[in-house]
PDB file of N, CA and C in Angstrom:
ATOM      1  N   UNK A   1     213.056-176.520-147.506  1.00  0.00           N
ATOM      2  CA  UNK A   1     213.378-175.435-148.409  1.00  0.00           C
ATOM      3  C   UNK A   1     213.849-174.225-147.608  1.00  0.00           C
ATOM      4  N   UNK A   2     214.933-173.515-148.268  1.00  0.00           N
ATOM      5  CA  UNK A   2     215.652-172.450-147.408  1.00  0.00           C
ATOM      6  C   UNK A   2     214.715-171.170-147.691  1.00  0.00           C
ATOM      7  N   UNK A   3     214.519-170.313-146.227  1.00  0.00           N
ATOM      8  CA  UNK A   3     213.834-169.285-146.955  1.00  0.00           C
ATOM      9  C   UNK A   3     214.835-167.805-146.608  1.00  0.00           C
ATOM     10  N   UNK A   4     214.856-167.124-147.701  1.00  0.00           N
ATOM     11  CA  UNK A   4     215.779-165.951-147.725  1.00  0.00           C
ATOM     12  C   UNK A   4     215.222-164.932-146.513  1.00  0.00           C
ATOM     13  N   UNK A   5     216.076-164.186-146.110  1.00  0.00           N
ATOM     14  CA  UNK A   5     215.666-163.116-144.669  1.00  0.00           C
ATOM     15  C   UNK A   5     216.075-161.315-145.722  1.00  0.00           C
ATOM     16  N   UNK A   6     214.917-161.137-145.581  1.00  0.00           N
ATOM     17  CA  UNK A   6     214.466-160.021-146.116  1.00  0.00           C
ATOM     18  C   UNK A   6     215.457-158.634-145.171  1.00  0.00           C
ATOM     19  N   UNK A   7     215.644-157.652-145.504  1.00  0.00           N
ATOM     20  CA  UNK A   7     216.168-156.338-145.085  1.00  0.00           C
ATOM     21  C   UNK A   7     214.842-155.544-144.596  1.00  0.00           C
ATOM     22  N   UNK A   8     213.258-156.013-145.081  1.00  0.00           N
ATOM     23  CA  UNK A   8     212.246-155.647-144.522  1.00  0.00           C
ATOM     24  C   UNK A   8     210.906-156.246-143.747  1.00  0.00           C
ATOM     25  N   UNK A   9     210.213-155.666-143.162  1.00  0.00           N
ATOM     26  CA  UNK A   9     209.583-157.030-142.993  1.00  0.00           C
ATOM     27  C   UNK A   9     207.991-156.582-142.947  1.00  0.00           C
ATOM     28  N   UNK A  10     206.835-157.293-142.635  1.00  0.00           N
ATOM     29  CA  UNK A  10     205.502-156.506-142.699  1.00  0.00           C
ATOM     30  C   UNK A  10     205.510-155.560-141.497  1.00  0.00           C
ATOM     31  N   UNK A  11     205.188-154.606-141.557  1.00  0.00           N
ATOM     32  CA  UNK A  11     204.497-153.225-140.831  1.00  0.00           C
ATOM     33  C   UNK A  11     205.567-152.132-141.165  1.00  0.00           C
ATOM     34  N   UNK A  12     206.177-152.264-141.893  1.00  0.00           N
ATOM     35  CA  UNK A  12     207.971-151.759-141.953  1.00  0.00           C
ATOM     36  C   UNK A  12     207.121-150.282-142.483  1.00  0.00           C
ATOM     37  N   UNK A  13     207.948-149.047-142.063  1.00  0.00           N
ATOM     38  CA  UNK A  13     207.480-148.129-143.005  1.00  0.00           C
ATOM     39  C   UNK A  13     208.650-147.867-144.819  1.00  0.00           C
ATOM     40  N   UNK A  14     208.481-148.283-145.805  1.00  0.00           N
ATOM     41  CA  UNK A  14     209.053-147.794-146.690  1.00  0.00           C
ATOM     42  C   UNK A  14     209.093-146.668-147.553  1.00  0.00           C
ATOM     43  N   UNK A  15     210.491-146.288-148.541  1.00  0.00           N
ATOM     44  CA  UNK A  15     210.506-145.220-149.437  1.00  0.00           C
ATOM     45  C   UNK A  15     210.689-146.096-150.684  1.00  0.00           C
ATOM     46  N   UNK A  16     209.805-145.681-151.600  1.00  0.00           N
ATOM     47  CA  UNK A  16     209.820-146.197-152.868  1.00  0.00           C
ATOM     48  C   UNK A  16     211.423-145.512-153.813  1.00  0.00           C
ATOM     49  N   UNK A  17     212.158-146.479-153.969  1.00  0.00           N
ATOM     50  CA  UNK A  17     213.084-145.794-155.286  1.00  0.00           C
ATOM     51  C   UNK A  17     213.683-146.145-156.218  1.00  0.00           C
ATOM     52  N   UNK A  18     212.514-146.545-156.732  1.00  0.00           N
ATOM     53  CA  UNK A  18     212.146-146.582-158.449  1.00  0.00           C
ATOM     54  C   UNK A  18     210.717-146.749-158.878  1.00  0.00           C
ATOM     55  N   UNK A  19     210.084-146.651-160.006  1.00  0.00           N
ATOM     56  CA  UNK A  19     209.324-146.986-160.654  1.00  0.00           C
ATOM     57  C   UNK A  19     208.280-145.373-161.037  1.00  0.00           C
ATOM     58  N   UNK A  20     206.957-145.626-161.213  1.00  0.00           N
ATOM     59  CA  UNK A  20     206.047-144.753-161.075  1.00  0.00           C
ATOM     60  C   UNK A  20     205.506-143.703-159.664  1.00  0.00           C
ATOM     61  N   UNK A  21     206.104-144.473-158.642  1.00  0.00           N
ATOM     62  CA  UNK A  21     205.732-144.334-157.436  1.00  0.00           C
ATOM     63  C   UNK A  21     206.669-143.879-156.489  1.00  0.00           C
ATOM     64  N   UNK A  22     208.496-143.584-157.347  1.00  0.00           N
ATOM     65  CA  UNK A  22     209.179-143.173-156.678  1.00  0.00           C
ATOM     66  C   UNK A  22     209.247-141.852-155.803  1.00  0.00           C
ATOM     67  N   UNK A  23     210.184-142.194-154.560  1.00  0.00           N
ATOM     68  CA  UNK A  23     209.974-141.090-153.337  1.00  0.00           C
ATOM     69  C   UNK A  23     208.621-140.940-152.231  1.00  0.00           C
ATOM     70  N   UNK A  24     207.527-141.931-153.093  1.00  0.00           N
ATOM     71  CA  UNK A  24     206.752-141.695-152.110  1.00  0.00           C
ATOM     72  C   UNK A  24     206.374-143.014-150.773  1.00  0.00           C
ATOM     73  N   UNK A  25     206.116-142.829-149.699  1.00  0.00           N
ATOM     74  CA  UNK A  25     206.223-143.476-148.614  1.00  0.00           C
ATOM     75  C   UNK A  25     205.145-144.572-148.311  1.00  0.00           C
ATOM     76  N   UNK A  26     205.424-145.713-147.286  1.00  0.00           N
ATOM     77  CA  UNK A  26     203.823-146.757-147.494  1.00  0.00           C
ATOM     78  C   UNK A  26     204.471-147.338-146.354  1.00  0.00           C
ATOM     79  N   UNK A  27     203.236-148.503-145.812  1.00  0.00           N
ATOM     80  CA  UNK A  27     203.778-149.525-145.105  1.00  0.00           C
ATOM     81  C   UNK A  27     203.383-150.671-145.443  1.00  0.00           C
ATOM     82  N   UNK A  28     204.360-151.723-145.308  1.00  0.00           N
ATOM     83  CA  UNK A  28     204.422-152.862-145.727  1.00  0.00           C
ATOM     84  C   UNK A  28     203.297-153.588-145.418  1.00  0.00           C
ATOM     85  N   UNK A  29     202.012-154.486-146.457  1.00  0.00           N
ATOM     86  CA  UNK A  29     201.106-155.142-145.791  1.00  0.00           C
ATOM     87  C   UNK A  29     201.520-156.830-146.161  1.00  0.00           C
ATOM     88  N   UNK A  30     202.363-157.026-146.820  1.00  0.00           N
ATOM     89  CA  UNK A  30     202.673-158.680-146.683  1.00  0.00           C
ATOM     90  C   UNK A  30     204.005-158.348-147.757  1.00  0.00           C
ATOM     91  N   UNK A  31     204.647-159.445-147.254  1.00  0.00           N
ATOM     92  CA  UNK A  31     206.318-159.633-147.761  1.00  0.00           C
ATOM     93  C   UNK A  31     206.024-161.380-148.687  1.00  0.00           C
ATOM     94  N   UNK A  32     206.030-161.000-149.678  1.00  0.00           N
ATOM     95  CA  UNK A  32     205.905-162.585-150.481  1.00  0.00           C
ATOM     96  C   UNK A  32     207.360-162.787-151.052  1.00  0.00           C
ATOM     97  N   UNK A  33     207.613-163.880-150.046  1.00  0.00           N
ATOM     98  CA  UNK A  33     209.294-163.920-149.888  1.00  0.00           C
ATOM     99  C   UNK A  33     209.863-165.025-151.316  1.00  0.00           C
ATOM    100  N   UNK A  34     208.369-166.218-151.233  1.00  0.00           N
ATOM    101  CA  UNK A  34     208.765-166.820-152.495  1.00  0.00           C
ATOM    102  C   UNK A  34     209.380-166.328-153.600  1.00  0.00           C
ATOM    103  N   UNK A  35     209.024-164.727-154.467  1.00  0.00           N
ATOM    104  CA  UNK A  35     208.541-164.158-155.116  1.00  0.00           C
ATOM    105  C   UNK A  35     209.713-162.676-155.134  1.00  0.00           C
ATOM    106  N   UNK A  36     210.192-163.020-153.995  1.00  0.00           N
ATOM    107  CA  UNK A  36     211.180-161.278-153.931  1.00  0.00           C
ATOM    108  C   UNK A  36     210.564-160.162-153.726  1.00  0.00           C
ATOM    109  N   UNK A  37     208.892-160.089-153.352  1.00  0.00           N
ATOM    110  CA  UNK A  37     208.161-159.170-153.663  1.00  0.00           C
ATOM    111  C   UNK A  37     207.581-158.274-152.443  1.00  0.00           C
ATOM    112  N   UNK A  38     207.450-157.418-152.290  1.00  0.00           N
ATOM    113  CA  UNK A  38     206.242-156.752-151.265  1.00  0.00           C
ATOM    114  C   UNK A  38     204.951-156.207-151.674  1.00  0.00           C
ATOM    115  N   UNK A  39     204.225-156.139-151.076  1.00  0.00           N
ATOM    116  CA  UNK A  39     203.233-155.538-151.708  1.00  0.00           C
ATOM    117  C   UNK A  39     203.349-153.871-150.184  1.00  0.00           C
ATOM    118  N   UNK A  40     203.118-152.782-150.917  1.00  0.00           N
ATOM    119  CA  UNK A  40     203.399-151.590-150.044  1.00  0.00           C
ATOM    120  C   UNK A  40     201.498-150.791-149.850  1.00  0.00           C
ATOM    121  N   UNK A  41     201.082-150.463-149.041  1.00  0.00           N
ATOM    122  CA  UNK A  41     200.245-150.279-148.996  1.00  0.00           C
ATOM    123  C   UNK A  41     199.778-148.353-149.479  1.00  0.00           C
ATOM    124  N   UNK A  42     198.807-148.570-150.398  1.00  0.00           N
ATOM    125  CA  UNK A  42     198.263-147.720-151.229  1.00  0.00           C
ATOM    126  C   UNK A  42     200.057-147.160-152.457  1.00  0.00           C
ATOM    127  N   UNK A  43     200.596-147.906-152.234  1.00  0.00           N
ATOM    128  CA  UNK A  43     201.579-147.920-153.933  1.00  0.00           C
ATOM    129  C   UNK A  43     201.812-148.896-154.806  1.00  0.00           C
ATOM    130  N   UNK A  44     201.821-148.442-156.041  1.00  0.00           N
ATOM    131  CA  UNK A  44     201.825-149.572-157.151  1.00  0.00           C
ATOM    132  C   UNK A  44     200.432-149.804-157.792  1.00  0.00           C
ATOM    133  N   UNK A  45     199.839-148.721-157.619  1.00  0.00           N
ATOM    134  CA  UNK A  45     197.607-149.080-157.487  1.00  0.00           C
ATOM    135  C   UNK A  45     197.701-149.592-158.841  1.00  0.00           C
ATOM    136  N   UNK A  46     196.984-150.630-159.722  1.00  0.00           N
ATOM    137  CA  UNK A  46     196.968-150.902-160.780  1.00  0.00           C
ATOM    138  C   UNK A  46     194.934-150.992-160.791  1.00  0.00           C
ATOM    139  N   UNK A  47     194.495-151.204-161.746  1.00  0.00           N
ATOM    140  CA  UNK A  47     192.831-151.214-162.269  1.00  0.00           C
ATOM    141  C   UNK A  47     193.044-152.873-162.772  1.00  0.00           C
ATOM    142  N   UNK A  48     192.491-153.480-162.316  1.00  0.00           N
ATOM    143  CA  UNK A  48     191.657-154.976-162.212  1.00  0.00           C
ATOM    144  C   UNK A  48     190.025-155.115-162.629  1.00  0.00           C
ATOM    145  N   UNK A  49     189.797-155.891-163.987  1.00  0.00           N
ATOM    146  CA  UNK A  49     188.296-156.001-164.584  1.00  0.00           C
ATOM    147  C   UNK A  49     187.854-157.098-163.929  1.00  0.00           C
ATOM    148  N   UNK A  50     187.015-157.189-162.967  1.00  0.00           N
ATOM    149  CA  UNK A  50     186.439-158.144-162.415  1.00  0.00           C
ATOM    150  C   UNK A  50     185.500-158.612-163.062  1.00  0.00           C
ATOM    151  N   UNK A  51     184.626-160.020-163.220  1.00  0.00           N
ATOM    152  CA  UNK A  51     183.791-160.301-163.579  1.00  0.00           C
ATOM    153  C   UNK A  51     182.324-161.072-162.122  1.00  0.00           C
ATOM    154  N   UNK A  52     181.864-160.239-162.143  1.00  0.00           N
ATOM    155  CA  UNK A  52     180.472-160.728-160.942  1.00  0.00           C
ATOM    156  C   UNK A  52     180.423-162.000-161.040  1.00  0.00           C
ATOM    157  N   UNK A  53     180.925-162.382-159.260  1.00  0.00           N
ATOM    158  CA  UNK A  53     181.069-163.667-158.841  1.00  0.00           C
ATOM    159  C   UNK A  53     179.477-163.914-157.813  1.00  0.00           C
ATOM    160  N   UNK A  54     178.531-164.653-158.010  1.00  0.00           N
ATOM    161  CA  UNK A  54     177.018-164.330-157.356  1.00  0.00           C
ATOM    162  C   UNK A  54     176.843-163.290-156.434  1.00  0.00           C
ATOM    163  N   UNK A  55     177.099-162.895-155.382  1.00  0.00           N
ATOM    164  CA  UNK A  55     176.471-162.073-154.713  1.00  0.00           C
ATOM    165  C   UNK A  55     177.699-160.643-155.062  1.00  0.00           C
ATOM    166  N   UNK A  56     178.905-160.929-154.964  1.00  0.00           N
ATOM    167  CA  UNK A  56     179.952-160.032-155.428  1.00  0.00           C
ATOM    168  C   UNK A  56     179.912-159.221-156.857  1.00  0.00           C
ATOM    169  N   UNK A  57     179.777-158.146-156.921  1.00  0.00           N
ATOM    170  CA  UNK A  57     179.385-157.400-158.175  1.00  0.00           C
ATOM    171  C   UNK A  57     180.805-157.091-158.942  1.00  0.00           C
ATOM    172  N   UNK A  58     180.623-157.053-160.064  1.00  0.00           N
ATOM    173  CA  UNK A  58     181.737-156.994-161.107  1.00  0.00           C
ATOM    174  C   UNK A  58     182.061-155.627-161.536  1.00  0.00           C
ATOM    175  N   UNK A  59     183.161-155.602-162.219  1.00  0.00           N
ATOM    176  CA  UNK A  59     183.594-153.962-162.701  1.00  0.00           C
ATOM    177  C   UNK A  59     184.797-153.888-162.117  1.00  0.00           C
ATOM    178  N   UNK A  60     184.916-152.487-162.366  1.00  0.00           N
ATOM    179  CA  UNK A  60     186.836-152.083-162.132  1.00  0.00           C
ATOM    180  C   UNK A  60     187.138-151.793-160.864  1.00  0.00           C
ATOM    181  N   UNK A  61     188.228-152.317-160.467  1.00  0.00           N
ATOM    182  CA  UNK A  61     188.799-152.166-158.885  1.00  0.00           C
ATOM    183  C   UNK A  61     190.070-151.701-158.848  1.00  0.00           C
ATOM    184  N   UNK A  62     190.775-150.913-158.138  1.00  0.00           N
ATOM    185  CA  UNK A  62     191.904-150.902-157.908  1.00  0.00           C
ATOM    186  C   UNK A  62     192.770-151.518-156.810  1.00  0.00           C
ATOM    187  N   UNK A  63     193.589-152.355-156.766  1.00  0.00           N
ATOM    188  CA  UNK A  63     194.115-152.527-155.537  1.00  0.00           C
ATOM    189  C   UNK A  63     196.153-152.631-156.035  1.00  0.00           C
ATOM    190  N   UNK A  64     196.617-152.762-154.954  1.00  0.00           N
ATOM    191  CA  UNK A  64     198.082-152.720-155.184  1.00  0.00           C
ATOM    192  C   UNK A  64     198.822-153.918-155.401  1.00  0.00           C
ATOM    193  N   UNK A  65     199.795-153.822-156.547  1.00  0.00           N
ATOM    194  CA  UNK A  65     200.219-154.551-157.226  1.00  0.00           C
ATOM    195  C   UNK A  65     201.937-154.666-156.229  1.00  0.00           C
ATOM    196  N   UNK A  66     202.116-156.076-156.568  1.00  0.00           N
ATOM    197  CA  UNK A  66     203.697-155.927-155.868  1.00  0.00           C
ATOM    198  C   UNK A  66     204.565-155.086-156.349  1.00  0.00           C
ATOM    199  N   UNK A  67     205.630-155.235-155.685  1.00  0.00           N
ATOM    200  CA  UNK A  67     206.568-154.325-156.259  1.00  0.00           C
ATOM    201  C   UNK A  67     208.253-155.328-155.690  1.00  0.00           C
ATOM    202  N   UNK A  68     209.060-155.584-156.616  1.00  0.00           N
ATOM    203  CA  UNK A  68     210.900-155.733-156.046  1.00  0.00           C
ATOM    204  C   UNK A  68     210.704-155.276-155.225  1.00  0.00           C
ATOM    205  N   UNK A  69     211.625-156.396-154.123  1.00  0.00           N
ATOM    206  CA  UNK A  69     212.333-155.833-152.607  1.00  0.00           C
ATOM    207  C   UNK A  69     213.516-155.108-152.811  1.00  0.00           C
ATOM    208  N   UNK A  70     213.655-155.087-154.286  1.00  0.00           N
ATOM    209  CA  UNK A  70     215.179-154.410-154.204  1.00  0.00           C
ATOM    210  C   UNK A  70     214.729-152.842-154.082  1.00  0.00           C
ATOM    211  N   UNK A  71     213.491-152.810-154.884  1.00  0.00           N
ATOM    212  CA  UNK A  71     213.152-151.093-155.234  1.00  0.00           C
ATOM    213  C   UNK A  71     212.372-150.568-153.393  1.00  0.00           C
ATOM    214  N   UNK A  72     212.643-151.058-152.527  1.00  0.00           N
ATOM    215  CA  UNK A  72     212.214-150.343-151.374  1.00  0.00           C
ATOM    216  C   UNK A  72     213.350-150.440-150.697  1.00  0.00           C
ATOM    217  N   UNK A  73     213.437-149.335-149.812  1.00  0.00           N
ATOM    218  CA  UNK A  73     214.788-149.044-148.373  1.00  0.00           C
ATOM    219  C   UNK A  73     213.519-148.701-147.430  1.00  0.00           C
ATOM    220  N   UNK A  74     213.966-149.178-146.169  1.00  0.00           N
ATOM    221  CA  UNK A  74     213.549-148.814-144.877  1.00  0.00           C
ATOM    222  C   UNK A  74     213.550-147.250-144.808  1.00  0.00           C
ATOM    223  N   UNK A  75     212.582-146.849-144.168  1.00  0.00           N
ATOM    224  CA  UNK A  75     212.212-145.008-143.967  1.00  0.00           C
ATOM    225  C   UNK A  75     212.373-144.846-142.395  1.00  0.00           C
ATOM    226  N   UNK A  76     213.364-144.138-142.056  1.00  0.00           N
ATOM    227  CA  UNK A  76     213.662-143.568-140.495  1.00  0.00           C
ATOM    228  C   UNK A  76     212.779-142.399-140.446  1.00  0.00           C
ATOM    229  N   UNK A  77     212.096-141.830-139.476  1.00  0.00           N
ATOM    230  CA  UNK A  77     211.271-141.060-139.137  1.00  0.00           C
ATOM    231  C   UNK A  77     212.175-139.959-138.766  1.00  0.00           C
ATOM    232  N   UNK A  78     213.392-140.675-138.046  1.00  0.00           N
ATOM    233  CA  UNK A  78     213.892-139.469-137.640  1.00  0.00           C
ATOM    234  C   UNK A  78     214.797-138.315-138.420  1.00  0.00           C
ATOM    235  N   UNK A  79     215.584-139.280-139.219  1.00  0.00           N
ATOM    236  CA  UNK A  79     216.174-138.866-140.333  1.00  0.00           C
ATOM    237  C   UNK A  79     215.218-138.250-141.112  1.00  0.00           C
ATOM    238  N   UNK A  80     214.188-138.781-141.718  1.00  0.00           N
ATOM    239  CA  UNK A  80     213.254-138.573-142.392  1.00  0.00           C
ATOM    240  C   UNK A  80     213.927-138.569-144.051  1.00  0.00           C
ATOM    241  N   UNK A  81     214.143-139.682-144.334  1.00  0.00           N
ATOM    242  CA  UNK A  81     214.796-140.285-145.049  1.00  0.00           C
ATOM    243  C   UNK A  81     215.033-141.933-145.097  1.00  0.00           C
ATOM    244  N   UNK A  82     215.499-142.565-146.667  1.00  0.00           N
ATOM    245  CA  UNK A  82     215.601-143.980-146.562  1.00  0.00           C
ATOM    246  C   UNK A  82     216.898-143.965-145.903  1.00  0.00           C
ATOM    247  N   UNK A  83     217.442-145.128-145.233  1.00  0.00           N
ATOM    248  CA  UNK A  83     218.562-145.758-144.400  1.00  0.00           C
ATOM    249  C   UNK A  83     219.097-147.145-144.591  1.00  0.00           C
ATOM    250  N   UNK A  84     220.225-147.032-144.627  1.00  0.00           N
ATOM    251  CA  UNK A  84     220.475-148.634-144.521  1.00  0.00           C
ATOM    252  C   UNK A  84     220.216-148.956-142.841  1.00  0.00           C
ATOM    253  N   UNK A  85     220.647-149.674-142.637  1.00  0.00           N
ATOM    254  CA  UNK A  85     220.294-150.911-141.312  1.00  0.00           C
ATOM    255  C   UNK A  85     220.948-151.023-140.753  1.00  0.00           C
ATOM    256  N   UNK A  86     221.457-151.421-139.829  1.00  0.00           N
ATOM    257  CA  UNK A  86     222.923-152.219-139.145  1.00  0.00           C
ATOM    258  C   UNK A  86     222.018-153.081-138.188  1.00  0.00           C
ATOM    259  N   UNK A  87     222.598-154.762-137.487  1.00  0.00           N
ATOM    260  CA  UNK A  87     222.004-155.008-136.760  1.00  0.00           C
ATOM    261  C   UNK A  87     222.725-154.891-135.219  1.00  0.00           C
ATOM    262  N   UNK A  88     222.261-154.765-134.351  1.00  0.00           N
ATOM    263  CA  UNK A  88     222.485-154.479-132.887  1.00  0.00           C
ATOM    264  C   UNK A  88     222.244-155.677-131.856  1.00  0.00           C
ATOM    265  N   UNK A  89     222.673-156.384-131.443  1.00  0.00           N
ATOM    266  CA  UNK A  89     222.795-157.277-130.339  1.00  0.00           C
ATOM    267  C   UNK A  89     222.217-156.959-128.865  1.00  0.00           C
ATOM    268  N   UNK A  90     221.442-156.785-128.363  1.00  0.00           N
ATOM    269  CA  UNK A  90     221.117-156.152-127.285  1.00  0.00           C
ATOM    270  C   UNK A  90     221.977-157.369-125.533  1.00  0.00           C
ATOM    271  N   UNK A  91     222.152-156.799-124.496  1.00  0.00           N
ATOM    272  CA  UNK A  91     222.711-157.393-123.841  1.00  0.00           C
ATOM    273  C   UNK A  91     221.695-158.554-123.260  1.00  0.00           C
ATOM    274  N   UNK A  92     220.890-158.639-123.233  1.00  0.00           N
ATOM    275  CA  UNK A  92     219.726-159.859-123.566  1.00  0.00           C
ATOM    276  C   UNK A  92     219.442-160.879-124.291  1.00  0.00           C
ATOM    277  N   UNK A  93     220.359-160.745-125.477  1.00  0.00           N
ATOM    278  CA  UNK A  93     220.672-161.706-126.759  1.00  0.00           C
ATOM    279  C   UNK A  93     219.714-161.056-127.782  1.00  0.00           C
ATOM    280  N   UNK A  94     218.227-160.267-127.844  1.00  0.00           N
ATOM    281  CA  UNK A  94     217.798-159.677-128.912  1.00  0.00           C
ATOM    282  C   UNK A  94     218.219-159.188-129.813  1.00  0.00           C
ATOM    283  N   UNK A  95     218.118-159.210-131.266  1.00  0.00           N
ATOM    284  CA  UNK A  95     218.704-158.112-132.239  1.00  0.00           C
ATOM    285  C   UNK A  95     217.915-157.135-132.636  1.00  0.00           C
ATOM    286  N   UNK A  96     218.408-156.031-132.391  1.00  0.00           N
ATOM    287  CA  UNK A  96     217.465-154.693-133.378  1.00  0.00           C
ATOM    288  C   UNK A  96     218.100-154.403-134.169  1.00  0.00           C
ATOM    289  N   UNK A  97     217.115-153.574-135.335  1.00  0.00           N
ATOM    290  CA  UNK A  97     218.007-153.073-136.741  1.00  0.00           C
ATOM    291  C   UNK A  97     218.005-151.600-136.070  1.00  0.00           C
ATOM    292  N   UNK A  98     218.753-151.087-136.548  1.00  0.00           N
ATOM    293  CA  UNK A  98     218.895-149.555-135.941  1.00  0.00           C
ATOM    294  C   UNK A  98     219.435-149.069-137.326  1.00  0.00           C
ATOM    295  N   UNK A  99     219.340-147.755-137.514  1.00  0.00           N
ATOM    296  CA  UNK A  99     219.926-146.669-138.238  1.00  0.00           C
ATOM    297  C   UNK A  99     221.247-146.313-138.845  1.00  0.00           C
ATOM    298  N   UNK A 100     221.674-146.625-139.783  1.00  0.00           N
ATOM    299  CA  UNK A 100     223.178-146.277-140.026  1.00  0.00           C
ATOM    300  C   UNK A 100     223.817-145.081-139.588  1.00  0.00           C
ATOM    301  N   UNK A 101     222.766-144.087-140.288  1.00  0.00           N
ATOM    302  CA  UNK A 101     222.911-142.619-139.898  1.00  0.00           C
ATOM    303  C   UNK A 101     222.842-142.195-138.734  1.00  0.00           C
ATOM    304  N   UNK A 102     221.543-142.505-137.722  1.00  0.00           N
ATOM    305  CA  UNK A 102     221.094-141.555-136.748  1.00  0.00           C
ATOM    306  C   UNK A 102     221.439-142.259-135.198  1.00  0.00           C
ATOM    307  N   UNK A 103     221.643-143.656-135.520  1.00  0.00           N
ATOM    308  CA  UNK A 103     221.577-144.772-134.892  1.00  0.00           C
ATOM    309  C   UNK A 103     220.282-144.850-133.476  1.00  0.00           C
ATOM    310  N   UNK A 104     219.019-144.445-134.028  1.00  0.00           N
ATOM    311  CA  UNK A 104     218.515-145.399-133.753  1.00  0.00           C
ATOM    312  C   UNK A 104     217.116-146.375-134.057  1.00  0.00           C
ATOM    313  N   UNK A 105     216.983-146.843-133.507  1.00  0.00           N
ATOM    314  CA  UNK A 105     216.397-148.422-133.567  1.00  0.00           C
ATOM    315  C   UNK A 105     214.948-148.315-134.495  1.00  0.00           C
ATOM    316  N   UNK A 106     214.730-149.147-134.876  1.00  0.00           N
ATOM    317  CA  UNK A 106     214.081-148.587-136.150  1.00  0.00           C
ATOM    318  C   UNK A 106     212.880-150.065-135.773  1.00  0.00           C
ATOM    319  N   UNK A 107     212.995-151.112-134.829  1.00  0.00           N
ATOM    320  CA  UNK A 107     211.942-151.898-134.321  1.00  0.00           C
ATOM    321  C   UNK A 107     211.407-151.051-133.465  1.00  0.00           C
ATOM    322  N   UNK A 108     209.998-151.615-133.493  1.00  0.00           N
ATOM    323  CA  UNK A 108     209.061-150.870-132.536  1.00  0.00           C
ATOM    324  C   UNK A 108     209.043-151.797-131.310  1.00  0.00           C
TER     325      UNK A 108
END
């Protein structure tokens, strides 16, 4: 099975732009590629009714709900702003994504 290559990936820092949560910033804690989805860490918080599983106590939780890969862009620090990407070839054969705008490298 073919698997699609994402524009983001986990630890990525993102800008939300769309939904309830637009403009504000997160980092990526898992990319569910099946699915098109990310989950962004502390955005998208939704309330979950648990029911007490034996030693685990029941009641309301919040945790973060996915969100479209379409509704996140990569966040440049330096720009301080979302960016598109470009990829870069390094003379080593590596690729980095770097910055459209600022050009630069946006792997750590």
């Amino acid at each position: 099975m073919h698997t699609m290559k994402f524009h983001v990936k986990k630890g990525d820092t993102v800008m939300i732009l769309a939904g309830k949560d637009k403009t504000k910033t997160g980092k990526i804690m898992n990319v569910l590629s099946n699915k098109n989805k990310v989950l962004v860490e502390g955005i998208n918080i939704v309330k979950r009714h648990v029911r007490a599983r034996g030693s685990e106590a029941g009641g309301v939780i919040e945790k973060e709900a996915p969100l479209h890969i379409s509704n996140v862009q990569l966040f440049c620090s330096k720009c301080t702003k979302p960016v598109r990407t470009r990829i870069k070839v390094l003379e080593s054969g590596d690729k980095q994504r770097i910055c459209v705008k600022c050009a630069t490298s946006l792997d750590n």
